[in-house]
C-alpha atoms as a PDB file:
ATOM      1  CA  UNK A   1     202.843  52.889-233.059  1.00  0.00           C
ATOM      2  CA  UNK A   2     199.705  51.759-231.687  1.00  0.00           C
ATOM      3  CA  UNK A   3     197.690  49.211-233.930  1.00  0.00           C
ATOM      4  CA  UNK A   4     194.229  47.536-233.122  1.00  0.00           C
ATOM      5  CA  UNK A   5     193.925  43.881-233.620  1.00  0.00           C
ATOM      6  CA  UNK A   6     190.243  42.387-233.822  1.00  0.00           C
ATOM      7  CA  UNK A   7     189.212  39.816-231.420  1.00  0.00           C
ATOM      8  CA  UNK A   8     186.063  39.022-230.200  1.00  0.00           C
ATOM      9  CA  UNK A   9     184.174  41.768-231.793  1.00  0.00           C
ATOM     10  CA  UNK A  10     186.609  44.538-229.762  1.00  0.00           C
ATOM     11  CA  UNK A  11     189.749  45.817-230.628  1.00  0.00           C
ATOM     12  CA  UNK A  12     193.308  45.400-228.846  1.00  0.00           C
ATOM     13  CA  UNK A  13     196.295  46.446-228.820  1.00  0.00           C
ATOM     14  CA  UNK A  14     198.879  44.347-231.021  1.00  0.00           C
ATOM     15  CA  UNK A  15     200.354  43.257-227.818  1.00  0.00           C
ATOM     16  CA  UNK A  16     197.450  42.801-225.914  1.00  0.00           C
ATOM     17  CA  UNK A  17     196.159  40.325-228.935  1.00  0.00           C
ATOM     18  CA  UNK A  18     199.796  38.015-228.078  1.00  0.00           C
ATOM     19  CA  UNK A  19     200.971  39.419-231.552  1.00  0.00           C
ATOM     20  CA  UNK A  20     204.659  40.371-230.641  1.00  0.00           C
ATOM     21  CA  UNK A  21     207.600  40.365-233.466  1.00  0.00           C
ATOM     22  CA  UNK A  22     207.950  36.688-234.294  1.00  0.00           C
ATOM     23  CA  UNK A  23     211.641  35.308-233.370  1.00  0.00           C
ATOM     24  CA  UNK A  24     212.675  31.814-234.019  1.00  0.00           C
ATOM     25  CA  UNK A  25     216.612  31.659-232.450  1.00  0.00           C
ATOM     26  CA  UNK A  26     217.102  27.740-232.560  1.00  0.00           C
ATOM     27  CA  UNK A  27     218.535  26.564-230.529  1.00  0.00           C
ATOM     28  CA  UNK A  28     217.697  28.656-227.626  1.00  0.00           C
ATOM     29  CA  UNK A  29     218.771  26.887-224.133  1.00  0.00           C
ATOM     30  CA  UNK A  30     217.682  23.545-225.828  1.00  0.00           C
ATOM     31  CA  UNK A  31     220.206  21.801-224.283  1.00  0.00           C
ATOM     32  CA  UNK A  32     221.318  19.564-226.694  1.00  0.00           C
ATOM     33  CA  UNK A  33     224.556  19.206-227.853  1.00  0.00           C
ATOM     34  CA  UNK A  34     225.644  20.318-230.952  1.00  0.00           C
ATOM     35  CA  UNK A  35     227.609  19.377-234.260  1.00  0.00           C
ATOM     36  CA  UNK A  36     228.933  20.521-237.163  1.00  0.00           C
ATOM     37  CA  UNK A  37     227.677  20.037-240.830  1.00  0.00           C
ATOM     38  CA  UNK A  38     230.372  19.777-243.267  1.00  0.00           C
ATOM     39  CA  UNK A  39     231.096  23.082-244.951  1.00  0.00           C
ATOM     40  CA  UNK A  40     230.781  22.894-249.042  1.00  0.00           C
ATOM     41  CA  UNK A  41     227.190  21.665-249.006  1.00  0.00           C
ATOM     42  CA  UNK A  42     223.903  23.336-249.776  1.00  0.00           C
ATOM     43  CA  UNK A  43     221.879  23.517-247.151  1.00  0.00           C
ATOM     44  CA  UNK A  44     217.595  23.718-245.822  1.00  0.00           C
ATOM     45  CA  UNK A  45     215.766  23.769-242.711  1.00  0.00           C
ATOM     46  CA  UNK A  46     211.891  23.754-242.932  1.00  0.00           C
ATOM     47  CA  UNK A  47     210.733  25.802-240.309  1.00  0.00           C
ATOM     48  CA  UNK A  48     206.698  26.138-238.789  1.00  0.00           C
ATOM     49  CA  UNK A  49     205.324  29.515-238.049  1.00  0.00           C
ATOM     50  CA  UNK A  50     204.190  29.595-234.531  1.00  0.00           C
ATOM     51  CA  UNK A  51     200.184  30.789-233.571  1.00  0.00           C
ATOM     52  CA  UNK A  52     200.360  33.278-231.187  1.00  0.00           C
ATOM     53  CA  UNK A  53     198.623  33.911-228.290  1.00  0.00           C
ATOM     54  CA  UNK A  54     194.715  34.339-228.435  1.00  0.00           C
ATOM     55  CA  UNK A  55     195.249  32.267-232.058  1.00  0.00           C
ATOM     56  CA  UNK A  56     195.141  36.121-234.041  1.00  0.00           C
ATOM     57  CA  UNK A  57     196.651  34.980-237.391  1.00  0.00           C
ATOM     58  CA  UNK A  58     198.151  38.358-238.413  1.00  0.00           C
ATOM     59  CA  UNK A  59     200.814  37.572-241.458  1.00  0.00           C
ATOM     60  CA  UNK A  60     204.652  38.329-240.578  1.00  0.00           C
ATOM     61  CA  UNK A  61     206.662  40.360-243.024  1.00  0.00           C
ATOM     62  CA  UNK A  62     210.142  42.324-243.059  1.00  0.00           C
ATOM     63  CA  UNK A  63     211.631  38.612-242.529  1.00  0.00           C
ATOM     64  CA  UNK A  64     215.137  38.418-241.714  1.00  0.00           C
ATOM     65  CA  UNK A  65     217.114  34.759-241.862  1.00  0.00           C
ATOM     66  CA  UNK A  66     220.518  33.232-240.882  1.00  0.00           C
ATOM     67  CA  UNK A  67     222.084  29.805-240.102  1.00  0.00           C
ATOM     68  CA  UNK A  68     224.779  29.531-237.600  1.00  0.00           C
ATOM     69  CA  UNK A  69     228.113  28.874-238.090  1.00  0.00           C
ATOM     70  CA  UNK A  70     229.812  25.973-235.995  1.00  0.00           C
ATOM     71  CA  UNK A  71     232.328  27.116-233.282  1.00  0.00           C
ATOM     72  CA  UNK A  72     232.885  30.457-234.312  1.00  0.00           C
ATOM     73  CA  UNK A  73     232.082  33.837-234.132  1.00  0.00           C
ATOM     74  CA  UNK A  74     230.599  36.283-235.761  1.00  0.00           C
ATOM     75  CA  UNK A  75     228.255  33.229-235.356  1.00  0.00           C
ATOM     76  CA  UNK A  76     225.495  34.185-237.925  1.00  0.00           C
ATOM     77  CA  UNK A  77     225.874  33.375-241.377  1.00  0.00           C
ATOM     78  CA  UNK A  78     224.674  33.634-245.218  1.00  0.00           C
ATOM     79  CA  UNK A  79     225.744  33.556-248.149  1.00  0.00           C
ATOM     80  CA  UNK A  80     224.431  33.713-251.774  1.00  0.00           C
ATOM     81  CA  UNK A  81     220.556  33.879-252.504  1.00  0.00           C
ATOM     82  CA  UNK A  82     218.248  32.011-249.754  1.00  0.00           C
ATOM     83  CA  UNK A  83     214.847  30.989-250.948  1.00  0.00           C
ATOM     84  CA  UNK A  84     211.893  30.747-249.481  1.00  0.00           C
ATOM     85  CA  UNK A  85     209.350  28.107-250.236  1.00  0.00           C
ATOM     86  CA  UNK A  86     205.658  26.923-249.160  1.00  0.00           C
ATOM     87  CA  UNK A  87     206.625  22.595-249.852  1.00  0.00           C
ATOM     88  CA  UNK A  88     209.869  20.391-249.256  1.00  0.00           C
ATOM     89  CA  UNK A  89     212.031  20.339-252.267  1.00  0.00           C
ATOM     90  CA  UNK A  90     214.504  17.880-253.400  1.00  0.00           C
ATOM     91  CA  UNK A  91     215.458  18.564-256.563  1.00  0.00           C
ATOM     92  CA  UNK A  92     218.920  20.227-257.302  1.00  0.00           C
ATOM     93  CA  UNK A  93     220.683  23.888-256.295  1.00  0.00           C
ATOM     94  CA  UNK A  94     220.453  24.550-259.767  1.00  0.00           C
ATOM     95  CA  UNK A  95     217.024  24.673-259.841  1.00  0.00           C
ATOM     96  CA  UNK A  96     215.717  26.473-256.821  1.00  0.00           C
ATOM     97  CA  UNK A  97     214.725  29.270-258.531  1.00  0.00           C
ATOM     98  CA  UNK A  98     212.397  27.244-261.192  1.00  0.00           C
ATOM     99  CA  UNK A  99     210.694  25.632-257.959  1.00  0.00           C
ATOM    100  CA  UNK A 100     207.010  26.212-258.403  1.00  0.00           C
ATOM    101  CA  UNK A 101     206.731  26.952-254.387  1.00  0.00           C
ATOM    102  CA  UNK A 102     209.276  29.269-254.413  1.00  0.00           C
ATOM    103  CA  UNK A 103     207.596  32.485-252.324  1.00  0.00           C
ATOM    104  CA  UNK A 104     210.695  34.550-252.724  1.00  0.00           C
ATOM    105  CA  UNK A 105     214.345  35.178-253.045  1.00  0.00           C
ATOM    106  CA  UNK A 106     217.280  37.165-251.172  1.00  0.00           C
ATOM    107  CA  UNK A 107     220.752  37.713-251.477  1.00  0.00           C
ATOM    108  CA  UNK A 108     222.613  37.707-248.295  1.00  0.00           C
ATOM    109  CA  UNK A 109     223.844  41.261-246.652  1.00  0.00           C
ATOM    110  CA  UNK A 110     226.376  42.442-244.137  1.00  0.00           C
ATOM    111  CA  UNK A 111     225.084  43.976-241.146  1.00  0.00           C
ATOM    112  CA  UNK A 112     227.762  44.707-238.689  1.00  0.00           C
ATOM    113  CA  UNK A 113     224.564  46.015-236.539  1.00  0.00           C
ATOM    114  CA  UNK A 114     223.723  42.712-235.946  1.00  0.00           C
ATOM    115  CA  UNK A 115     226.658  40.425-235.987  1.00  0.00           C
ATOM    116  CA  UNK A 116     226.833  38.724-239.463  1.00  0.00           C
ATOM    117  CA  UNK A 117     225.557  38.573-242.129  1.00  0.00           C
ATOM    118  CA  UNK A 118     221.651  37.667-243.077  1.00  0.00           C
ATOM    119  CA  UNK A 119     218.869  37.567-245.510  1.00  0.00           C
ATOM    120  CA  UNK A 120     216.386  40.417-245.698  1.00  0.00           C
ATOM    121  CA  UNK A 121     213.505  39.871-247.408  1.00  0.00           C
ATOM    122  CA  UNK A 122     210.962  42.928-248.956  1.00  0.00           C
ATOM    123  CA  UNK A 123     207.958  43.928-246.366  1.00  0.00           C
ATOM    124  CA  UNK A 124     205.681  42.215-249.065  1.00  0.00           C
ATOM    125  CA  UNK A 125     207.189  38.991-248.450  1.00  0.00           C
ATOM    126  CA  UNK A 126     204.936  37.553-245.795  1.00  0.00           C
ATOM    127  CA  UNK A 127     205.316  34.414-243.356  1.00  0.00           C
ATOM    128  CA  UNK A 128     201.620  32.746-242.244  1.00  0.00           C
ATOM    129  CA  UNK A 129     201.604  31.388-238.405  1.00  0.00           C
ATOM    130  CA  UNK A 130     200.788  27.984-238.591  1.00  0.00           C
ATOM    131  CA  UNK A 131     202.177  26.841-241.601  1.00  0.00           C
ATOM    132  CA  UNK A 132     205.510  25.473-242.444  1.00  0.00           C
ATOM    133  CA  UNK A 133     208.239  27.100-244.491  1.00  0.00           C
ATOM    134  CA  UNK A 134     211.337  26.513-246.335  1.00  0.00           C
ATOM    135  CA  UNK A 135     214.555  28.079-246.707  1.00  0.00           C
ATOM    136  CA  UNK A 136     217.267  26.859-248.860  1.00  0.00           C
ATOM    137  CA  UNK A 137     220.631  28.141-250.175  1.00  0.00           C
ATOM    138  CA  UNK A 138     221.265  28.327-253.620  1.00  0.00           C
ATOM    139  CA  UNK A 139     224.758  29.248-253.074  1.00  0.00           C
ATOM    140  CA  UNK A 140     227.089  26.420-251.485  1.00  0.00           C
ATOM    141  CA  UNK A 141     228.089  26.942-247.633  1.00  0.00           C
ATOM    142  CA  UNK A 142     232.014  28.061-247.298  1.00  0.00           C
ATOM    143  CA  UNK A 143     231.626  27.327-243.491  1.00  0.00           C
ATOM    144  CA  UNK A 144     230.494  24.804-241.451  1.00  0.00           C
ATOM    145  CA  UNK A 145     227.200  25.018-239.853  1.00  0.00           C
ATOM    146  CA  UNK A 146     225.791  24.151-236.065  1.00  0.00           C
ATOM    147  CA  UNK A 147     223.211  21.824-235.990  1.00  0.00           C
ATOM    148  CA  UNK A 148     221.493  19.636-233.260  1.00  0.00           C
ATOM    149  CA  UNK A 149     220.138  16.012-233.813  1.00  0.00           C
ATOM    150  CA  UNK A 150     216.563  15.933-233.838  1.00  0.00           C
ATOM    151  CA  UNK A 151     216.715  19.592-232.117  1.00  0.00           C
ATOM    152  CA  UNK A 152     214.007  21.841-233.998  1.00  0.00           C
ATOM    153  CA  UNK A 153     210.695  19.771-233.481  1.00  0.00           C
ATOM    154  CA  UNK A 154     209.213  21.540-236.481  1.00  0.00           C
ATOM    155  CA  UNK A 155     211.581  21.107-238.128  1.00  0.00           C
ATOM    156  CA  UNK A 156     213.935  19.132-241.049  1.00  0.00           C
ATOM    157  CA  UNK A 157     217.319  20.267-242.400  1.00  0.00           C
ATOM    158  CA  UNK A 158     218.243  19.346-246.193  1.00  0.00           C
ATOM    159  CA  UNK A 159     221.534  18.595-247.600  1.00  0.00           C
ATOM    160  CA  UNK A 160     222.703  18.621-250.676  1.00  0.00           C
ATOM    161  CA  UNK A 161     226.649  17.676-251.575  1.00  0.00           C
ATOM    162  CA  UNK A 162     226.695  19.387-254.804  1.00  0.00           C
ATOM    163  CA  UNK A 163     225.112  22.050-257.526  1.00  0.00           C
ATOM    164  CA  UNK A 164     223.423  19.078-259.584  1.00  0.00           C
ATOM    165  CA  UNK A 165     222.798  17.375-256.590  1.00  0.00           C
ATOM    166  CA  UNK A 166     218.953  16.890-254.874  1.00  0.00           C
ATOM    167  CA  UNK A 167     218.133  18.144-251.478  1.00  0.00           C
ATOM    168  CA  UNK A 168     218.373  15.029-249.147  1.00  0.00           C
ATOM    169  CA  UNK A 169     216.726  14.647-245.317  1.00  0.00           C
ATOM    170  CA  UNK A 170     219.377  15.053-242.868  1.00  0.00           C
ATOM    171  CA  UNK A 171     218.535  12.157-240.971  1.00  0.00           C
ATOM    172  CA  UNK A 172     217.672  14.131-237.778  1.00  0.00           C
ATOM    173  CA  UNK A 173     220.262  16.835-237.717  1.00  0.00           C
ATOM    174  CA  UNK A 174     218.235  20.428-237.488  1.00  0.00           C
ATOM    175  CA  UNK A 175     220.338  23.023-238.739  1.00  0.00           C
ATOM    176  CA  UNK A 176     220.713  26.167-235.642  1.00  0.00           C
ATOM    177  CA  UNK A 177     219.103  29.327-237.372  1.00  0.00           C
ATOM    178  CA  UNK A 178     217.792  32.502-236.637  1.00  0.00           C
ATOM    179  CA  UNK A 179     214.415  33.837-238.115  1.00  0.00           C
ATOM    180  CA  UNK A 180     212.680  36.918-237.219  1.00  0.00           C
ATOM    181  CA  UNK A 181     209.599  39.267-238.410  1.00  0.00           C
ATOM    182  CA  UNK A 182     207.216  42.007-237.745  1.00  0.00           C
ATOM    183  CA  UNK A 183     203.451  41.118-237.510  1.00  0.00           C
ATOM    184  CA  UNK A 184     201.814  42.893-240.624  1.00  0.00           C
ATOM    185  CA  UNK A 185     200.026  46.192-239.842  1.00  0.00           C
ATOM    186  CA  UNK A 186     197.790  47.994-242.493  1.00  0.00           C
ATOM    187  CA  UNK A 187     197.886  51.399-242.107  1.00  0.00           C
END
């Protein structure tokens, strides 16, 4: 599909503009070694939207989310509803989806296509570049997942130990996700 991107008073391909699918797979080749957070926990990693190329801030949506599971494979994994939201929260679990900067909600799939299972979100759901996000479980973690001390440089992981318990720093550790998206086109 070819789509025309303003910049400069002309129009460019999508491509051309450095507007490209946006995917986030930390940790790619960082290497740092990593560790494993204690299954049983809730779990949430803030995450910054990069600017791409020739700074054309086109929105990203169809926005698809994982963690990584420690040592194992099928390594991608979710579980539960993931939410997304625009500010750090520390309250509890329980509460996520009261949060008044939650964006949006999903319940976690199977897709044998890609390995695991992940959160899809609805093409209205839209991720800025240059701004930061959040994405935390409601639903507590059965496995346990990769992380990498002070890996993601965007980045903070939150842990809580329990349903009625808040959303903590991590003291370093970035949890090892997955996040991809499609730069928004209007038709």
């Amino acid at each position: 599909r070819n789509v025309q991107c303003p910049v400069n008073g002309g129009t460019f391909d999508l491509p051309a503009c450095g507007v490209a699918p946006i995917i986030l797979n930390w940790p790619v080749n960082s290497g740092l070694t990593n560790s494993g957070q204690t299954d049983g926990q809730f779990y949430g990693q803030a995450v910054s939207i990069p600017i791409p190329k020739l700074n054309v801030l086109v929105p990203y949506n169809n926005i698809q989310f994982n963690f990584v599971v420690y040592d194992q494979s099928p390594a991608h994994y979710a579980v539960g509803t993931l939410h997304i939201l625009s500010a750090p929260y520390t309250g509890t679990p329980a509460d996520l989806s009261t949060s008044a900067s939650l964006i949006a909600s999903s319940v976690s799939v199977d897709d044998s296509s890609f390995g695991g299972k992940r959160w899809t979100f609805p093409p209205e759901v839209e991720l800025s570049p240059a701004y930061n996000y959040y994405f935390y479980m409601e639903s507590q973690s059965d496995k346990s997942l990769s992380s990498h001390a002070n890996g993601y440089p965007d980045g903070v992981a939150y842990i809580s130990a329990g349903q009625n318990g808040a959303f903590l720093e991590s003291n370093g550790d970035d949890l090892d996700f997955f996040l991809y998206g499609l730069p928004k086109v209007n038709a």
